[in-house]
C-alpha atoms as a PDB file:
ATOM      1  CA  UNK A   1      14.323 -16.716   9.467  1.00  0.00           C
ATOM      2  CA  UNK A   2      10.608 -17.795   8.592  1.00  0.00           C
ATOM      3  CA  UNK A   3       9.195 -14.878   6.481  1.00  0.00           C
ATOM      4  CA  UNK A   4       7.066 -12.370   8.669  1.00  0.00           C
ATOM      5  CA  UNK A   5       9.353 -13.131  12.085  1.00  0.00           C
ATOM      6  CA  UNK A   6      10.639  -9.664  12.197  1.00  0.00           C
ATOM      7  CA  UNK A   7       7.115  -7.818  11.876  1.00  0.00           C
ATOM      8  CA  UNK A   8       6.233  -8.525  15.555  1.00  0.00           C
ATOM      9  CA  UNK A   9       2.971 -10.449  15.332  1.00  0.00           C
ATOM     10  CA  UNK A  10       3.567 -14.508  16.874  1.00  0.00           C
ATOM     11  CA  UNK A  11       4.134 -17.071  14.385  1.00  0.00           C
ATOM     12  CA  UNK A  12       1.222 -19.654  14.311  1.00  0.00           C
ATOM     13  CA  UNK A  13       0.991 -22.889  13.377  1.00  0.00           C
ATOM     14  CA  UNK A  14      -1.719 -23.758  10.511  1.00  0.00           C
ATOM     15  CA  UNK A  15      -2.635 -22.276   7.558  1.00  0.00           C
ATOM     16  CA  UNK A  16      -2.065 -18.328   8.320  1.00  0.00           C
ATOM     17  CA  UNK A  17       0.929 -17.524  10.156  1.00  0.00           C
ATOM     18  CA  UNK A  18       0.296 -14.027  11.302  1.00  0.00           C
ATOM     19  CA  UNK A  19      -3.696 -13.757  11.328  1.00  0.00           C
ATOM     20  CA  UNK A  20      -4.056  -9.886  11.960  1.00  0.00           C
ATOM     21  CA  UNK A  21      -1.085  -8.869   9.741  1.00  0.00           C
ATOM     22  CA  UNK A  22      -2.854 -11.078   7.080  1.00  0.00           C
ATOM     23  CA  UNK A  23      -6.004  -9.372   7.250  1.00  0.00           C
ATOM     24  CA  UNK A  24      -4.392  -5.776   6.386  1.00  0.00           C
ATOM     25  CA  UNK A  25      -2.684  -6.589   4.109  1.00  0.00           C
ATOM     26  CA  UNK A  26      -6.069  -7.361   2.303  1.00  0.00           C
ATOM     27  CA  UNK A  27      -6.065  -2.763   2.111  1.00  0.00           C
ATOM     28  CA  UNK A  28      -3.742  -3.278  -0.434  1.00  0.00           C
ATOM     29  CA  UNK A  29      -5.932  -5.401  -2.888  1.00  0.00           C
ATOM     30  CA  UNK A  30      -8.728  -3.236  -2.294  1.00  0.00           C
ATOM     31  CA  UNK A  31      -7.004  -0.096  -3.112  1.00  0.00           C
ATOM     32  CA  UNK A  32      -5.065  -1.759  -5.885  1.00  0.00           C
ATOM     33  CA  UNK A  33      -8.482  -2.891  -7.247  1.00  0.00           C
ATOM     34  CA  UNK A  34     -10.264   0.293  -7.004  1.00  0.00           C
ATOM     35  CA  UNK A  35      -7.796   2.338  -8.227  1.00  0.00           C
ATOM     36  CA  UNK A  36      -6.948  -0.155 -11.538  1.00  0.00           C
ATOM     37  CA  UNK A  37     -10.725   0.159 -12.159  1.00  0.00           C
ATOM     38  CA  UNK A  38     -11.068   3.633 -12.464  1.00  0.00           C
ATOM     39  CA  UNK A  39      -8.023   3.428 -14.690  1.00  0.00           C
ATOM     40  CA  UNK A  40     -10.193   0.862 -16.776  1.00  0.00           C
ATOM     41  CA  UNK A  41     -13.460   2.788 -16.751  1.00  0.00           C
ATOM     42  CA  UNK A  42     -15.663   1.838 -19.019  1.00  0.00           C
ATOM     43  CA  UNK A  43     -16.188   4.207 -22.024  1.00  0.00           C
ATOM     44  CA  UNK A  44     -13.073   6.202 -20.960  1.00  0.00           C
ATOM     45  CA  UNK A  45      -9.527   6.382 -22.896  1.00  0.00           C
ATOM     46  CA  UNK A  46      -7.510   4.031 -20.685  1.00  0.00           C
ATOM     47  CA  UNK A  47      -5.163   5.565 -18.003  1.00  0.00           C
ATOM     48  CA  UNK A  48      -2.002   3.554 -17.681  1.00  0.00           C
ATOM     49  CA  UNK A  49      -0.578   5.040 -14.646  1.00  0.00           C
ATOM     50  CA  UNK A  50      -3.098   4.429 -12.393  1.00  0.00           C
ATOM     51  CA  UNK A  51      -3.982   0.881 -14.302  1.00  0.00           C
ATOM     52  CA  UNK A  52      -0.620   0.240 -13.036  1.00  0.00           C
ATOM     53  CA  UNK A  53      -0.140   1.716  -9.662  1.00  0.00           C
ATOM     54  CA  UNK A  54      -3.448  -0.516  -9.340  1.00  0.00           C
ATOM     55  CA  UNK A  55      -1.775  -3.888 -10.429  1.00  0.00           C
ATOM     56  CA  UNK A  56       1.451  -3.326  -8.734  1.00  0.00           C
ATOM     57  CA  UNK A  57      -0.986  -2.750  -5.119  1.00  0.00           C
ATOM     58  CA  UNK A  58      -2.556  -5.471  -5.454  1.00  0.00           C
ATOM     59  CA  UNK A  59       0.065  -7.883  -6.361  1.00  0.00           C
ATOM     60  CA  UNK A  60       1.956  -6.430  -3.336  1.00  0.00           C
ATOM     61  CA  UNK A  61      -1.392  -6.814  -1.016  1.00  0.00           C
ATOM     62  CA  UNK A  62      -1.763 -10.449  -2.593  1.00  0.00           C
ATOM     63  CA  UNK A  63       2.301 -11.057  -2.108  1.00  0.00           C
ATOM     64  CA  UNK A  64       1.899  -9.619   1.385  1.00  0.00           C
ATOM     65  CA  UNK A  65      -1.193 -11.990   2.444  1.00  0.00           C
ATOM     66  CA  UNK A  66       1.203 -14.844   1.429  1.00  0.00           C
ATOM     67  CA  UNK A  67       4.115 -13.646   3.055  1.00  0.00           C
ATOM     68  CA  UNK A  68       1.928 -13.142   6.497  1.00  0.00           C
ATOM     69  CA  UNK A  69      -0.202 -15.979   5.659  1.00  0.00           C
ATOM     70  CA  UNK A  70       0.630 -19.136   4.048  1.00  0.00           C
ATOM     71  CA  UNK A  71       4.354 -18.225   3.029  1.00  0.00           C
ATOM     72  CA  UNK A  72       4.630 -19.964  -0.045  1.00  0.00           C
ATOM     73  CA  UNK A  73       7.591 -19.995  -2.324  1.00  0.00           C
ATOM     74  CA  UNK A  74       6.366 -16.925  -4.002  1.00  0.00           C
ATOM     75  CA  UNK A  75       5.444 -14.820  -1.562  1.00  0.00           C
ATOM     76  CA  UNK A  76       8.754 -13.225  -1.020  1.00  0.00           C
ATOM     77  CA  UNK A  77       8.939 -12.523  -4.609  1.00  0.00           C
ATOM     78  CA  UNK A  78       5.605 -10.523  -4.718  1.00  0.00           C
ATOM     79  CA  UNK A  79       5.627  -8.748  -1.561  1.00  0.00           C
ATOM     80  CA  UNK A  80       8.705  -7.301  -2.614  1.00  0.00           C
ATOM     81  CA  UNK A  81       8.374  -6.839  -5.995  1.00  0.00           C
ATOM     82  CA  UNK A  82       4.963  -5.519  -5.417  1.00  0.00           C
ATOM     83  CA  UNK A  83       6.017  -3.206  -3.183  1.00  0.00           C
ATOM     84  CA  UNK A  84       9.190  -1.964  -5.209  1.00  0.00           C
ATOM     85  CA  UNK A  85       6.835  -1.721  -7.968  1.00  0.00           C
ATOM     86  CA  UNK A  86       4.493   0.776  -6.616  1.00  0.00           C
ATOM     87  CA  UNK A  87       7.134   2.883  -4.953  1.00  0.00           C
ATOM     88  CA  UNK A  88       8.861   3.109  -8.461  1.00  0.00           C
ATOM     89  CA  UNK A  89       5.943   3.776 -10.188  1.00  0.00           C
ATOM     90  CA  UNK A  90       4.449   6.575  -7.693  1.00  0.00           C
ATOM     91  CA  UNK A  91       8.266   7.828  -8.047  1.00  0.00           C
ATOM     92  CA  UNK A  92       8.329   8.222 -11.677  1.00  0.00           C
ATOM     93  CA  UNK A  93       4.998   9.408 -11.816  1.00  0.00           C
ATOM     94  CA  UNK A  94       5.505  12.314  -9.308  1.00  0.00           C
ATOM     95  CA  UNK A  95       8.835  13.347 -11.179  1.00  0.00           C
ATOM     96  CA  UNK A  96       6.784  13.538 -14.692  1.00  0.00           C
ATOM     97  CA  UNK A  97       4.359  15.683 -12.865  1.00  0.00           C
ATOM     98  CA  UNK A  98       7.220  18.159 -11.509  1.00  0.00           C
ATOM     99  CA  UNK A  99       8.895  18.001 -14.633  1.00  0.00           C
ATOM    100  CA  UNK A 100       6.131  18.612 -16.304  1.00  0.00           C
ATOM    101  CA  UNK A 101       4.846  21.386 -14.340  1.00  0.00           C
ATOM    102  CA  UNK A 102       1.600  19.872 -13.444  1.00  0.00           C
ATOM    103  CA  UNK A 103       0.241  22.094 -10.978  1.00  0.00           C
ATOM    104  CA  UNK A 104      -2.394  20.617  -8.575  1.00  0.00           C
ATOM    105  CA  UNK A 105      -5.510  22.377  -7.551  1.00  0.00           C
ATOM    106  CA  UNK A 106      -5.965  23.314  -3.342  1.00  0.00           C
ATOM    107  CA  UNK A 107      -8.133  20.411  -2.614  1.00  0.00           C
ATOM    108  CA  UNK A 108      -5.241  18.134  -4.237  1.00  0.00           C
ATOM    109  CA  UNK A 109      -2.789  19.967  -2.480  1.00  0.00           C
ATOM    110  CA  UNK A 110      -4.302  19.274   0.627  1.00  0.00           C
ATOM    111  CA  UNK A 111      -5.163  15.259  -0.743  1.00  0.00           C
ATOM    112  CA  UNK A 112      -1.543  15.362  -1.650  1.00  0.00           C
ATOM    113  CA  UNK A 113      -0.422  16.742   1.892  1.00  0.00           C
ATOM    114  CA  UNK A 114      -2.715  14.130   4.250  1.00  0.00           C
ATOM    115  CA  UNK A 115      -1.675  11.483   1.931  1.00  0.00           C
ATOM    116  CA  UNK A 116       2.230  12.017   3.011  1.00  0.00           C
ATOM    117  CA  UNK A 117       0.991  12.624   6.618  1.00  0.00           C
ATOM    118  CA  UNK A 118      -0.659   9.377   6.290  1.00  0.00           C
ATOM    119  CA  UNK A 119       2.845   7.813   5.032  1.00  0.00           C
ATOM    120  CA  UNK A 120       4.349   9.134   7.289  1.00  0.00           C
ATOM    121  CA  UNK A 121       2.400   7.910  10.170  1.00  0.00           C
ATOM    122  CA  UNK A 122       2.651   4.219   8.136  1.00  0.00           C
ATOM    123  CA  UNK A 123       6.126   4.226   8.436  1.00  0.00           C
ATOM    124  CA  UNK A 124       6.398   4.932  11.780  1.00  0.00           C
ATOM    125  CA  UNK A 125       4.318   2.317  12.167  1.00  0.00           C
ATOM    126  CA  UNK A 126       6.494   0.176  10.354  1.00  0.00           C
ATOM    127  CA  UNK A 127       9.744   0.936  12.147  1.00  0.00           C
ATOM    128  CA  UNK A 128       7.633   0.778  15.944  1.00  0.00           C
ATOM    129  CA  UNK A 129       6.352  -2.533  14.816  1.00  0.00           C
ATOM    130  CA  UNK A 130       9.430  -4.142  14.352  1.00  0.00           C
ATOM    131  CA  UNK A 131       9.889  -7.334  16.831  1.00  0.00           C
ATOM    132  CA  UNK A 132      11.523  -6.601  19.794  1.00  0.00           C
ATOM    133  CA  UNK A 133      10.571  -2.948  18.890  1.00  0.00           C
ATOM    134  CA  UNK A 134       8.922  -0.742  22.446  1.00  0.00           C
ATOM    135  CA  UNK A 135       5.274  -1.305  20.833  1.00  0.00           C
ATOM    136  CA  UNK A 136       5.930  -4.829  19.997  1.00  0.00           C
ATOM    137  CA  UNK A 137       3.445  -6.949  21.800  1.00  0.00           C
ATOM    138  CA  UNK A 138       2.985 -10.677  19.760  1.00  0.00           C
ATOM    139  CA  UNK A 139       0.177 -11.575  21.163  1.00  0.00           C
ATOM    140  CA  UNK A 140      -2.031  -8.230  20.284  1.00  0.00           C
ATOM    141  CA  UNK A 141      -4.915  -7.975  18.281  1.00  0.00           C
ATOM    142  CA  UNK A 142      -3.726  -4.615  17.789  1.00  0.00           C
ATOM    143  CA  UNK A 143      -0.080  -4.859  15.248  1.00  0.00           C
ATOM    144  CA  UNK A 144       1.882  -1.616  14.482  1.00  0.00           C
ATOM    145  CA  UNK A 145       2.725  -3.652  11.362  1.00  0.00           C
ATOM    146  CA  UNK A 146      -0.674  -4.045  10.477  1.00  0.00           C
ATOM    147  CA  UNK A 147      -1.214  -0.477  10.802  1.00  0.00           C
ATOM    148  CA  UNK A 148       1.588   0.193   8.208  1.00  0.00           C
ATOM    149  CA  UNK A 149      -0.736  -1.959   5.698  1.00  0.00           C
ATOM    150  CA  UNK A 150      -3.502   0.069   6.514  1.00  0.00           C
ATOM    151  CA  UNK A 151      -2.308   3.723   6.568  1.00  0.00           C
ATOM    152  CA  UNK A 152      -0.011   2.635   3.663  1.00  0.00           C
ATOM    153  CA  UNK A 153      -3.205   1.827   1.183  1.00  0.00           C
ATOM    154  CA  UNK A 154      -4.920   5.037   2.445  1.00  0.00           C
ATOM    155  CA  UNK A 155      -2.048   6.910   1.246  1.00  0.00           C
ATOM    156  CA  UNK A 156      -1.625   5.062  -2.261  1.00  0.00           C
ATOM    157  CA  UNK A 157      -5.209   5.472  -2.367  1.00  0.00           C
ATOM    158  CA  UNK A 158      -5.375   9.263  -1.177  1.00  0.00           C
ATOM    159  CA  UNK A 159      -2.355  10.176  -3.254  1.00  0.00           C
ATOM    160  CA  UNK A 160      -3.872   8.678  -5.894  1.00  0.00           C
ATOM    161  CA  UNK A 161      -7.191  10.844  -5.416  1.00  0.00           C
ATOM    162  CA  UNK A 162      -4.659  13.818  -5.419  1.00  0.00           C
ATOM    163  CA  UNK A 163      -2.218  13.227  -8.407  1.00  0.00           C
ATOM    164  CA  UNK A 164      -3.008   9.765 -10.671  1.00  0.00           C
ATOM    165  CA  UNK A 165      -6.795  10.523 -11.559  1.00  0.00           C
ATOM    166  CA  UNK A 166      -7.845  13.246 -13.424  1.00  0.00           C
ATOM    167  CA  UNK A 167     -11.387  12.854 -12.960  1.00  0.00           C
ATOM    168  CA  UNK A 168     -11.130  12.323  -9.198  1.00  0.00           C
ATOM    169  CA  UNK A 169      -9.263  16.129  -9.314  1.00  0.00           C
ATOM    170  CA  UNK A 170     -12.288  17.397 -11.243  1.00  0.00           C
ATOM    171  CA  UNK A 171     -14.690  16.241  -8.464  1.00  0.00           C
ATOM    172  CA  UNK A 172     -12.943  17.042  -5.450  1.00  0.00           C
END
């Protein structure tokens, strides 16, 4: 099965494959970039986690423009591993903080919260964007699986805002 065939969008001919699932996947790079430079801040101590949660995005987002795009060789390699990468590393980042009895503040409890609404919403997006799924219409400019791209950086990126980035909490 040619990679992307089971996210819904038609299969083109030429150098992108799946045009509008491409172009979401492009969320991921941003966020992955944003959030790995506020990790890297200049004249601030270095903050691995989000450094990288902020790699592991944006090879995902980079892995995932392949995989909907050009489909090279590699893309299977870092759309997955990009992706199992930043659901491990959320993971063990959210156990530490439990474990270590981080308490977050009411406006990160209520980043925290919309962020897993906005998961949530992703990947129901994900599942009703499946090909032959009830929402699954090839030809739309409008892809369910492009929507899981989307809401799927806005989480990373709100979670992030909520839990990864101490001097985000101190602002909010």
């Amino acid at each position: 099965m040619p990679l992307g065939a089971g996210d819904c969008e038609r299969l083109r001919d030429g150098l992108i494959a799946q045009p509008v699932n491409t172009a979401s996947a492009l969320a991921y790079v941003a966020v992955g970039a944003w959030l790995a430079g506020r990790g890297l801040r200049a004249g601030a101590a270095v903050k691995p986690n989000p450094v990288a949660v902020g790699l592991a995005a944006v090879i995902a987002g980079v892995g995932s423009v392949d995989y909907h795009g050009t489909g090279s060789p590699a893309a299977r390699l870092l759309h997955d591993g990009g992706l199992y990468a930043v659901v491990g590393l959320v993971a063990w980042r959210e156990v530490a903080r439990r474990v270590g009895r981080e308490r977050l503040g009411p406006a990160q409890q209520a980043a925290y919260r919309l962020a897993l609404g906005v998961a949530a919403a992703g990947a129901v997006c994900w599942w009703a964007g499946r090909t032959g799924s009830p929402w699954c219409d090839p030809d739309s400019l409008l892809q369910a699986h492009a929507a899981w791209h989307l809401l799927g950086a806005a989480a990373l990126g709100g979670g992030a805002v909520a839990t990864l980035d101490p001097a985000a909490q101190a602002r909010s």
